[in-house]
N, C-alpha and C. Protein backbone atom coordinates (compact mmCIF):
# COMPACT_ATOMS: atom_id res chain seq x y z
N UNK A 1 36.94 17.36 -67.69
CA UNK A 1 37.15 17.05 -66.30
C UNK A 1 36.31 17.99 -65.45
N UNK A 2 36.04 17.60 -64.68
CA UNK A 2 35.23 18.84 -63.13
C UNK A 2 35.93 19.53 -62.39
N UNK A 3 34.92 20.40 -62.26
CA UNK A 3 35.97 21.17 -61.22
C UNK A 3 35.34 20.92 -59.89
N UNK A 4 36.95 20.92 -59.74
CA UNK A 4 36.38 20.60 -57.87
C UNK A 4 35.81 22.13 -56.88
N UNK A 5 34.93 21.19 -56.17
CA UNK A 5 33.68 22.25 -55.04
C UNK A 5 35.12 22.92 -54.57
N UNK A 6 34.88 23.94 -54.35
CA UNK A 6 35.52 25.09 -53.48
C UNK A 6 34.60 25.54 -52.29
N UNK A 7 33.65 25.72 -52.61
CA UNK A 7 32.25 26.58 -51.14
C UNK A 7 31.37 25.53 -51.70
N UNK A 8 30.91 25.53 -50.15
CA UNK A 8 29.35 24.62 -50.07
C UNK A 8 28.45 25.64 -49.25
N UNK A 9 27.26 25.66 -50.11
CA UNK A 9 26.35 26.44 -49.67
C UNK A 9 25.85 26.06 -48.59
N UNK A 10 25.45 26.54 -47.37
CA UNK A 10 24.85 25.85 -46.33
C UNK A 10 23.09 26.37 -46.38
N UNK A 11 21.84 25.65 -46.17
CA UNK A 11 20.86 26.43 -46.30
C UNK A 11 20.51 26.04 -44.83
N UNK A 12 20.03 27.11 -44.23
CA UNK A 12 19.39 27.56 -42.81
C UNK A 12 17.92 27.84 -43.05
N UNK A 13 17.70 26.84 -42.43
CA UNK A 13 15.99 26.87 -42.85
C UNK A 13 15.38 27.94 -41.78
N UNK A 14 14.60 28.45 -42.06
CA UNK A 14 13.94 29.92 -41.34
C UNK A 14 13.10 29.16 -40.09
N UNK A 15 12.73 30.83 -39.66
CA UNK A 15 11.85 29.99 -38.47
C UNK A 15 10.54 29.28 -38.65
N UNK A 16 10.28 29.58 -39.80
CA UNK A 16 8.83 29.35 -39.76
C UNK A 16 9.08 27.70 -40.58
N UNK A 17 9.95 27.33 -41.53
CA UNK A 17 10.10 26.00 -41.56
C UNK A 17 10.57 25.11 -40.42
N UNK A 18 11.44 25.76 -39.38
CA UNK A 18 11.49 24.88 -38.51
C UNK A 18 10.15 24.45 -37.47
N UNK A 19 8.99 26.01 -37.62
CA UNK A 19 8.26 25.82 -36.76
C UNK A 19 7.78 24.72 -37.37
N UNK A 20 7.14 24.19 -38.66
CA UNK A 20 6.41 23.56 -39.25
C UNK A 20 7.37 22.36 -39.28
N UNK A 21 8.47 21.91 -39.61
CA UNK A 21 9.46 20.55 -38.83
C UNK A 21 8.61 20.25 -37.90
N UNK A 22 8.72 20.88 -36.81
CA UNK A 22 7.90 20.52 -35.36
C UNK A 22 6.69 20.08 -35.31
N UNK A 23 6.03 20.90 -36.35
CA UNK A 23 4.47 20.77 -35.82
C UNK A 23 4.44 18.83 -37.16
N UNK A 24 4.61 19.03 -37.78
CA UNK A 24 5.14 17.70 -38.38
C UNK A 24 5.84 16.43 -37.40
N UNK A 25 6.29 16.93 -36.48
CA UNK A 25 7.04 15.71 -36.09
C UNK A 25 5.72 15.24 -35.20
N UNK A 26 5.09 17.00 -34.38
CA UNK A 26 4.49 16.75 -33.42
C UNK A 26 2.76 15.14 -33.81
N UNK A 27 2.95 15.51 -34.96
CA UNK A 27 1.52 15.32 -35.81
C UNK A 27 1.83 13.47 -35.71
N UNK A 28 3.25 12.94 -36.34
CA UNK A 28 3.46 12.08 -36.27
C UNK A 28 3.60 11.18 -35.04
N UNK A 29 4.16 11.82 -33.77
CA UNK A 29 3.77 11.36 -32.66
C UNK A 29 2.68 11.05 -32.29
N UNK A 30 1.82 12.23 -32.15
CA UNK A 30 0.37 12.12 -32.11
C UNK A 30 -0.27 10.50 -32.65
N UNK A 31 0.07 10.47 -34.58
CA UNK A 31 -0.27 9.63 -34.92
C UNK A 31 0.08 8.13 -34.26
N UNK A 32 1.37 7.99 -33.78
CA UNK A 32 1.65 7.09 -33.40
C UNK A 32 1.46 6.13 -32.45
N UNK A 33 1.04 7.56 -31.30
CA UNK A 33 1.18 7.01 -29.83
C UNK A 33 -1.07 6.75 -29.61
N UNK A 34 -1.63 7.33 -30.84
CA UNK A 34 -2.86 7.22 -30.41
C UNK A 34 -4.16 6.51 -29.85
N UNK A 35 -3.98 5.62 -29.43
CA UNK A 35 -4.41 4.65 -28.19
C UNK A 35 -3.87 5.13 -27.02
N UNK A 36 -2.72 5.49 -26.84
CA UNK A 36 -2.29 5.95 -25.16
C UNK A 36 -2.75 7.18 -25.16
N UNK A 37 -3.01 8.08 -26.11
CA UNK A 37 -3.36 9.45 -26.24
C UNK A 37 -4.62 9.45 -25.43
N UNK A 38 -5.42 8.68 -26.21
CA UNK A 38 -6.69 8.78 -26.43
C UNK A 38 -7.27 7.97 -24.92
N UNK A 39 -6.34 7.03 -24.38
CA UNK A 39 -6.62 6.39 -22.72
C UNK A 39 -6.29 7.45 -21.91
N UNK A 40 -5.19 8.12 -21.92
CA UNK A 40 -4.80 9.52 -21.05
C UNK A 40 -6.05 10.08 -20.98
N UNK A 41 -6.37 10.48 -22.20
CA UNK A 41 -7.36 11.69 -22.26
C UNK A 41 -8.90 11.36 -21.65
N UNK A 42 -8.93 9.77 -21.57
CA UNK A 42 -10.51 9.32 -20.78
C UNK A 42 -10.02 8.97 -19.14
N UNK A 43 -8.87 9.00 -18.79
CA UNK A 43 -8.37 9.10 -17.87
C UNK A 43 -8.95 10.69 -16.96
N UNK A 44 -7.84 11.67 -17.69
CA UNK A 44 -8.24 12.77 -17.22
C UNK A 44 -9.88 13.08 -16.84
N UNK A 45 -10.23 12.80 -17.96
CA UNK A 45 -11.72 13.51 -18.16
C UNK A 45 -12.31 12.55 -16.64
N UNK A 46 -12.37 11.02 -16.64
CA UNK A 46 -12.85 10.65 -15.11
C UNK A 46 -12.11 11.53 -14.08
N UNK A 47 -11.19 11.87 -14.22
CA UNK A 47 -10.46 12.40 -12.87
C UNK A 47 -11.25 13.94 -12.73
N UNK A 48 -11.22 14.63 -14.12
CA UNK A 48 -12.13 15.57 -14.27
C UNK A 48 -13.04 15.81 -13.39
N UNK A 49 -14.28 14.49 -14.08
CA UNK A 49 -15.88 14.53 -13.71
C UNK A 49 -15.96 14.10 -12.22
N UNK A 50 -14.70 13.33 -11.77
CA UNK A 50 -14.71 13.44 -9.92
C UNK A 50 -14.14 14.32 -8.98
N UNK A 51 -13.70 15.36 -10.37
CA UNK A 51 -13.11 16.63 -8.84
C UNK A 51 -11.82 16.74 -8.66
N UNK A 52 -11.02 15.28 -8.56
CA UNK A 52 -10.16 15.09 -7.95
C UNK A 52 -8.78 15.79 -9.29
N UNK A 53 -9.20 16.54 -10.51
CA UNK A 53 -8.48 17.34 -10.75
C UNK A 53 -8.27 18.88 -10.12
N UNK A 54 -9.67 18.92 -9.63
CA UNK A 54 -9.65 20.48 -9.16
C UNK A 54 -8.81 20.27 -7.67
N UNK A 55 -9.49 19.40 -7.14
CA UNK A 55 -8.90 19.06 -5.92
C UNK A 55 -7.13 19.19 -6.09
N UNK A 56 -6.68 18.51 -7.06
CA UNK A 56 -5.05 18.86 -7.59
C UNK A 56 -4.07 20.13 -7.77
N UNK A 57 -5.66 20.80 -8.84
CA UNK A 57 -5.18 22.00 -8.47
C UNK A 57 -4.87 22.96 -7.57
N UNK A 58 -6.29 22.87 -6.44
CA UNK A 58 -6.38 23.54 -5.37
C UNK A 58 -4.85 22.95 -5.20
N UNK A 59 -4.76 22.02 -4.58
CA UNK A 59 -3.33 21.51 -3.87
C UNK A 59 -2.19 22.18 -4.31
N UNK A 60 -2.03 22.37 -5.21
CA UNK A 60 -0.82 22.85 -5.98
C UNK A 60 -0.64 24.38 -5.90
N UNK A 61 -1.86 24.65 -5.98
CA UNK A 61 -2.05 26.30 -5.96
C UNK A 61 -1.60 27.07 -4.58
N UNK A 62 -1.87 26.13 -3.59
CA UNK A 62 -1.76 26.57 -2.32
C UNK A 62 -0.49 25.04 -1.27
N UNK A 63 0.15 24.59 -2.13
CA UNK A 63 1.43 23.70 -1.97
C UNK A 63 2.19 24.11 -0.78
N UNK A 64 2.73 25.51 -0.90
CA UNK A 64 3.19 25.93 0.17
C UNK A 64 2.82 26.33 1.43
N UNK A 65 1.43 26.54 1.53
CA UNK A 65 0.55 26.66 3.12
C UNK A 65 0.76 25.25 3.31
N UNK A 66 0.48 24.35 2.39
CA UNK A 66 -0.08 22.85 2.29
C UNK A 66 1.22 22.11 2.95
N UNK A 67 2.62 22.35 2.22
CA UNK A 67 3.10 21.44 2.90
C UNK A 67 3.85 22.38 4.38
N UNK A 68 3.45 23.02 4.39
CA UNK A 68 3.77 24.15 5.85
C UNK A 68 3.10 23.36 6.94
N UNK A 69 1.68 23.13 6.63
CA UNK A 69 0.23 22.74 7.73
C UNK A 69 1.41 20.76 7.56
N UNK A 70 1.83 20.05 6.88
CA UNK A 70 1.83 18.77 6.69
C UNK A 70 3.66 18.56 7.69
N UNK A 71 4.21 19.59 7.01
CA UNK A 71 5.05 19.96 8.24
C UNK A 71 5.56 19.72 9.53
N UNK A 72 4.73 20.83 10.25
CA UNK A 72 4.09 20.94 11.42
C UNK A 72 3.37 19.02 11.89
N UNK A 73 2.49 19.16 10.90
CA UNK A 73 2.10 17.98 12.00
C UNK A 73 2.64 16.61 11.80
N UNK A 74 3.96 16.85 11.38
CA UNK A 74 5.02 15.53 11.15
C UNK A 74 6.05 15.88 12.07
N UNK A 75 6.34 16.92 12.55
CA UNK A 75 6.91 17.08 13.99
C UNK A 75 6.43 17.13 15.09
N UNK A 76 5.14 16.61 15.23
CA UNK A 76 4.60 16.12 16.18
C UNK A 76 5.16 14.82 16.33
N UNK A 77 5.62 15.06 18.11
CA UNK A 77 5.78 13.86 18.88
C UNK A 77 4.94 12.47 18.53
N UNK A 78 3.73 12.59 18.37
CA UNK A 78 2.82 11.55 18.10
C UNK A 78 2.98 10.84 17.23
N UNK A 79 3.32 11.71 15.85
CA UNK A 79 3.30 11.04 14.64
C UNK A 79 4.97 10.79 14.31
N UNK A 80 5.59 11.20 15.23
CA UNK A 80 6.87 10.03 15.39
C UNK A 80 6.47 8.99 15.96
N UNK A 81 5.82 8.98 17.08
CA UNK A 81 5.65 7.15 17.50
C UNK A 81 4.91 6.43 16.35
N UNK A 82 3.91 7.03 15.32
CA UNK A 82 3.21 6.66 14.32
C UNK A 82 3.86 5.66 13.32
N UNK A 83 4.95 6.84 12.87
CA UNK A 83 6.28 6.17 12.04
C UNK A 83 6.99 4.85 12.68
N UNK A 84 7.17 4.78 13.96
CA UNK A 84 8.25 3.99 14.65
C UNK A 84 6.89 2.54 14.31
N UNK A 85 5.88 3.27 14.93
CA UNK A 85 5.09 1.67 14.72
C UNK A 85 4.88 0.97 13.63
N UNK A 86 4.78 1.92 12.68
CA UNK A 86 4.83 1.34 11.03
C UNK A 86 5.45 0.95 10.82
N UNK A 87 7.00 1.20 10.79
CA UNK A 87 8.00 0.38 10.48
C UNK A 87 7.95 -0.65 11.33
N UNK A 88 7.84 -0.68 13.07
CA UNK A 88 7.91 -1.70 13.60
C UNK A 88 6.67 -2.91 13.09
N UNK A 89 5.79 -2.83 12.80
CA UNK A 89 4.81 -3.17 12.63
C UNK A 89 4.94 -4.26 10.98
N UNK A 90 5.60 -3.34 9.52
CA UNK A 90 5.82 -3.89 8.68
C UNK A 90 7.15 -4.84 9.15
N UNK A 91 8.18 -4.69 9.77
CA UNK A 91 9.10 -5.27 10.52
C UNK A 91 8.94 -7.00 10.94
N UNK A 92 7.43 -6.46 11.70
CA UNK A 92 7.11 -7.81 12.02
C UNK A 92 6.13 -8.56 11.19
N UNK A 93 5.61 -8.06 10.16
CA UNK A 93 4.69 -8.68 8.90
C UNK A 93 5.94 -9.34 8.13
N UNK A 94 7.22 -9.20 8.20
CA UNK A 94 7.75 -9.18 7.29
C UNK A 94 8.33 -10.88 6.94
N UNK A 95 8.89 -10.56 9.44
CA UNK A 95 9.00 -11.99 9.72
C UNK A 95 8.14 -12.92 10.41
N UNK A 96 6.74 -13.07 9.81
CA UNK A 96 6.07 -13.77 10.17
C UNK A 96 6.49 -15.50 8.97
N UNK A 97 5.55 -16.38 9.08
CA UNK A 97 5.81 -17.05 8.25
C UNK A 97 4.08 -17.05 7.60
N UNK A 98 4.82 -16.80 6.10
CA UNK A 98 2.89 -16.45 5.71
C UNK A 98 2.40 -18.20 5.65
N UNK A 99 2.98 -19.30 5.37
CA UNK A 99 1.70 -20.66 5.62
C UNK A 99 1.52 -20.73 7.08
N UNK A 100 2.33 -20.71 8.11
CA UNK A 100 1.75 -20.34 9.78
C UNK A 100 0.66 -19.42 10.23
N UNK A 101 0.72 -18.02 9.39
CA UNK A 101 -0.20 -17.17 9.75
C UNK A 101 -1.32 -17.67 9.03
N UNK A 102 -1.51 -18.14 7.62
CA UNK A 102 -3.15 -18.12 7.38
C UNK A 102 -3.38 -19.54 8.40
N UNK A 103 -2.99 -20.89 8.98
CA UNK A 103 -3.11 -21.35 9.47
C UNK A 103 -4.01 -20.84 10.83
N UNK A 104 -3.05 -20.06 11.45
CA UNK A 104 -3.59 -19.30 12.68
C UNK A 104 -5.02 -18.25 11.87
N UNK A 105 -4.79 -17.88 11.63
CA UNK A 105 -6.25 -16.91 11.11
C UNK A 105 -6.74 -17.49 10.31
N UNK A 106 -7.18 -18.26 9.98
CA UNK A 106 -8.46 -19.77 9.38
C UNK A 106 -8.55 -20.03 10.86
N UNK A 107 -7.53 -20.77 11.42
CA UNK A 107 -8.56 -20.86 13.01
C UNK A 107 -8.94 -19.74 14.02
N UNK A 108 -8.89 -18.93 13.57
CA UNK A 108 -9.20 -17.84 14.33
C UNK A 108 -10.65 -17.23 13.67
N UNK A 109 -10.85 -17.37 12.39
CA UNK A 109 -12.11 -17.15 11.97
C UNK A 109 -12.61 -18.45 12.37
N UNK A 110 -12.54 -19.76 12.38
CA UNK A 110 -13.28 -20.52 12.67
C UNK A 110 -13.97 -20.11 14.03
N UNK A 111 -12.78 -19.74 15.04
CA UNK A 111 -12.93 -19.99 16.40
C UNK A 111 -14.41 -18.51 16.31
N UNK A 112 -14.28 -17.62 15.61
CA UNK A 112 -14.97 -16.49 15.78
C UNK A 112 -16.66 -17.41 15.56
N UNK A 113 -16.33 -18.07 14.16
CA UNK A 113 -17.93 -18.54 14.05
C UNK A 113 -18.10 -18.98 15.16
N UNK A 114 -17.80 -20.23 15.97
CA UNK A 114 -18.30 -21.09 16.90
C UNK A 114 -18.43 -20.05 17.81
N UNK A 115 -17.95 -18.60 18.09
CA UNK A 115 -18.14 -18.02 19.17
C UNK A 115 -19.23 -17.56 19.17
N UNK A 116 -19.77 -17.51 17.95
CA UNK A 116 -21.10 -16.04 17.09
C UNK A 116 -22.12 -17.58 17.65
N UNK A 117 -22.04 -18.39 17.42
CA UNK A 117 -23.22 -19.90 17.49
C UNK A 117 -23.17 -19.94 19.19
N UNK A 118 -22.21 -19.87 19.88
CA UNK A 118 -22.49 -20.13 21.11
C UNK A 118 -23.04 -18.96 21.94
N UNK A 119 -22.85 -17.91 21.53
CA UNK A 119 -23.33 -16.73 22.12
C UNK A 119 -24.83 -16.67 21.64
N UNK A 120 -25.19 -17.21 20.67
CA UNK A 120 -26.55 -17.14 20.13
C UNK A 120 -27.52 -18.10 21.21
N UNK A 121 -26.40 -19.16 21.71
CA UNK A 121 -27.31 -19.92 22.37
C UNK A 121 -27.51 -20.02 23.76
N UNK A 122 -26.42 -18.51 24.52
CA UNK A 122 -26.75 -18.43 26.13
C UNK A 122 -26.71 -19.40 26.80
N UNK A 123 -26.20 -20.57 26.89
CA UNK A 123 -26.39 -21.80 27.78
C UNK A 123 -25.00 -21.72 28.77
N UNK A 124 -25.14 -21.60 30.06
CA UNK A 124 -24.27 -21.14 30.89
C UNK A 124 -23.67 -22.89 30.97
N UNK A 125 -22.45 -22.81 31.76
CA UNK A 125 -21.45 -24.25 31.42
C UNK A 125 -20.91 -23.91 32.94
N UNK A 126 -20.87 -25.39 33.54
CA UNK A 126 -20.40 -25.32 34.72
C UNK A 126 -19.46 -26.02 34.87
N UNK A 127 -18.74 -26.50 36.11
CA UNK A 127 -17.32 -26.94 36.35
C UNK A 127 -16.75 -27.72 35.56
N UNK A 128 -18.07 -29.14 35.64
CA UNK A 128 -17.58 -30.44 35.17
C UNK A 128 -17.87 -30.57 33.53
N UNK A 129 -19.04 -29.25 33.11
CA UNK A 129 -19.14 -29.16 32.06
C UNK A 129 -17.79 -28.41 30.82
N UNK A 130 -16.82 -27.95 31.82
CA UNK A 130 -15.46 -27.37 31.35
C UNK A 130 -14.34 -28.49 31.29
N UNK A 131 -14.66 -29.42 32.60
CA UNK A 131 -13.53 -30.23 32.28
C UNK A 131 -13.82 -31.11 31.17
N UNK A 132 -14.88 -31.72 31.51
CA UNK A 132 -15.74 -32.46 29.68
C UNK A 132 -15.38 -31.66 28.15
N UNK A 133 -15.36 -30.26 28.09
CA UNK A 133 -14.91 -29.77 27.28
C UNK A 133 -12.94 -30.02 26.82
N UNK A 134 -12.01 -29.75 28.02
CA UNK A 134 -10.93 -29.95 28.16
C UNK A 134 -10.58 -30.70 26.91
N UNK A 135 -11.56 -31.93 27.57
CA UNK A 135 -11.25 -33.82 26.96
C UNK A 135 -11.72 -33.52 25.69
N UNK A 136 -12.03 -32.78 24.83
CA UNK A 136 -12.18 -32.44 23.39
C UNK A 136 -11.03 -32.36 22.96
N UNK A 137 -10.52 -33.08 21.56
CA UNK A 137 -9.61 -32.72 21.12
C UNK A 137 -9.08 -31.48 20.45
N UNK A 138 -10.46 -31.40 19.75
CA UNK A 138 -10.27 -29.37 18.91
C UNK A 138 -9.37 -28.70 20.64
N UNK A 139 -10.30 -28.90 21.23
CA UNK A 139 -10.42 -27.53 22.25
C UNK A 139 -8.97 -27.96 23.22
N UNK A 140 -8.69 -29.27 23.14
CA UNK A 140 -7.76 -29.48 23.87
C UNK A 140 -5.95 -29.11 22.88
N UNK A 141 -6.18 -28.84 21.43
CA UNK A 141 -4.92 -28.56 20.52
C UNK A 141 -5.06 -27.02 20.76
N UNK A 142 -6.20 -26.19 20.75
CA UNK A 142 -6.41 -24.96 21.13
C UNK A 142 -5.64 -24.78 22.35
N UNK A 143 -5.66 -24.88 23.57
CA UNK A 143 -4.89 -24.68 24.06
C UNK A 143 -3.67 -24.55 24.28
N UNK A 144 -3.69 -26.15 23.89
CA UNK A 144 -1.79 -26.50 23.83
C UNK A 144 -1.33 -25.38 22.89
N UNK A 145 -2.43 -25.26 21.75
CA UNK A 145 -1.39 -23.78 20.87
C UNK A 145 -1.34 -22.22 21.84
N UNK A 146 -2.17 -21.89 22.88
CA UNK A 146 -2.50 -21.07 23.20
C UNK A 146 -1.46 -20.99 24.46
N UNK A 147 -1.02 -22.21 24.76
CA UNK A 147 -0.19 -21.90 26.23
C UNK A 147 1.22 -22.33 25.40
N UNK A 148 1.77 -22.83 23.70
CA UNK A 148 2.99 -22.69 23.11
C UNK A 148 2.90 -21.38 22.69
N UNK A 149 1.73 -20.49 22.46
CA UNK A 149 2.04 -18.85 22.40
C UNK A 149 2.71 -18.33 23.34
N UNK A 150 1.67 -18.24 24.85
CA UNK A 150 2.44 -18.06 26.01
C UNK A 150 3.94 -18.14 26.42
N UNK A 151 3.88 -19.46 25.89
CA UNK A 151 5.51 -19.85 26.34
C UNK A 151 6.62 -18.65 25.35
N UNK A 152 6.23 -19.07 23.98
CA UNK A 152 7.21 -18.56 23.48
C UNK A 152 7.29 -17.01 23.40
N UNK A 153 5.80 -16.00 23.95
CA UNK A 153 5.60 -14.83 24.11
C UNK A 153 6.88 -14.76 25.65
N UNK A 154 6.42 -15.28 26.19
CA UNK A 154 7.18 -14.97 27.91
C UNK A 154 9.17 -15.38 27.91
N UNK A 155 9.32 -16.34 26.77
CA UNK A 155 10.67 -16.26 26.37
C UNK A 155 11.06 -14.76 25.67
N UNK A 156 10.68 -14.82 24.74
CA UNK A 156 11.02 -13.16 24.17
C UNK A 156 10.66 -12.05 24.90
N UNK A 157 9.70 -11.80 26.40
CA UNK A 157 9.35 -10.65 26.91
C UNK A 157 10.65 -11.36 28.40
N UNK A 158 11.27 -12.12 28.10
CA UNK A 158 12.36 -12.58 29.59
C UNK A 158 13.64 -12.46 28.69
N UNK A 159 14.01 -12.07 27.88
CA UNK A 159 15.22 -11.61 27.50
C UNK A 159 16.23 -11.23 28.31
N UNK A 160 15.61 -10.26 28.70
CA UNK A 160 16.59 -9.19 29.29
C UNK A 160 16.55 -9.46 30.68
N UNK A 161 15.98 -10.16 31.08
CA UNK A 161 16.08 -10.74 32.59
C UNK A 161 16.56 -11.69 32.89
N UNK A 162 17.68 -11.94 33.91
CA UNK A 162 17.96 -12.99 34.62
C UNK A 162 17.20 -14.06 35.87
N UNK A 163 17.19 -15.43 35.67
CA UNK A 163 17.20 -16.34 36.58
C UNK A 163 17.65 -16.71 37.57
């Protein structure tokens, strides 16, 4: 029959096997990950050969003048209205309607060409030559869109005013 374990030896591997565990595990990572290794590393090296590592460093090295000077000029009055407009600004990108807007800006580059062709050609236009224009249909939907801007600009700037 056996005899039963009483003590179990425990073995504590030293430092220098654990260092070598590590450098083993490290080796296998390495092996593993080597395509991302090897993109990092042509990464760096462009960021390198444009500076824009030293440039990093500088930054970092001197972080605290850096964000001292960045600070300062974010408590400027100015660059609060800066902020307010950005947000106001993405605010209103946000609620535009994007098939209305390229609509409007396709005719707004159109309208730019015909402006670049008529300016090329200096020919001054007189009274009856405006009302003849009117009676165009392009030029006559141009408007009507230009005075439904109006309208609906002068509703939203009459808000706050009474009739």
């Amino acid at each position: 029959m056996a005899k039963a374990i009483r003590q179990i030896e425990k073995t504590t591997p030293s430092s220098e096997e654990l260092h070598d565990q590590d450098i083993t595990a490290l080796l296998k990572q390495i092996v593993e990950n080597r395509q991302a290794i090897s993109t990092s590393l042509n990464i760096l090296n462009e960021l390198q050969q444009t500076g824009v590592l030293d440039t990093l460093n500088g930054l970092l090295k001197t972080r605290v003048k850096v964000a001292s000077i960045a600070m300062e000029q974010v408590n400027q009055p100015s660059m609060h209205n800066i902020i307010k407009n950005g947000f106001n600004t993405i605010e209103f990108l946000g609620a535009l309607d994007p098939e209305k807007l390229k609509v409007i800006l396709n005719a707004v580059s159109k309208g730019l060409d015909e402006t670049s062709e008529r300016i090329g050609q200096n020919e001054p236009i007189g009274l009856w030559g405006m009302m003849k224009t009117i009676r165009d249909p392009d030029v006559n939907t141009a408007l009507s869109s230009m005075l439904g801007f109006l309208n609906g600009m002068g509703k939203e700037m009459g808000k706050g005013r009474t009739h």
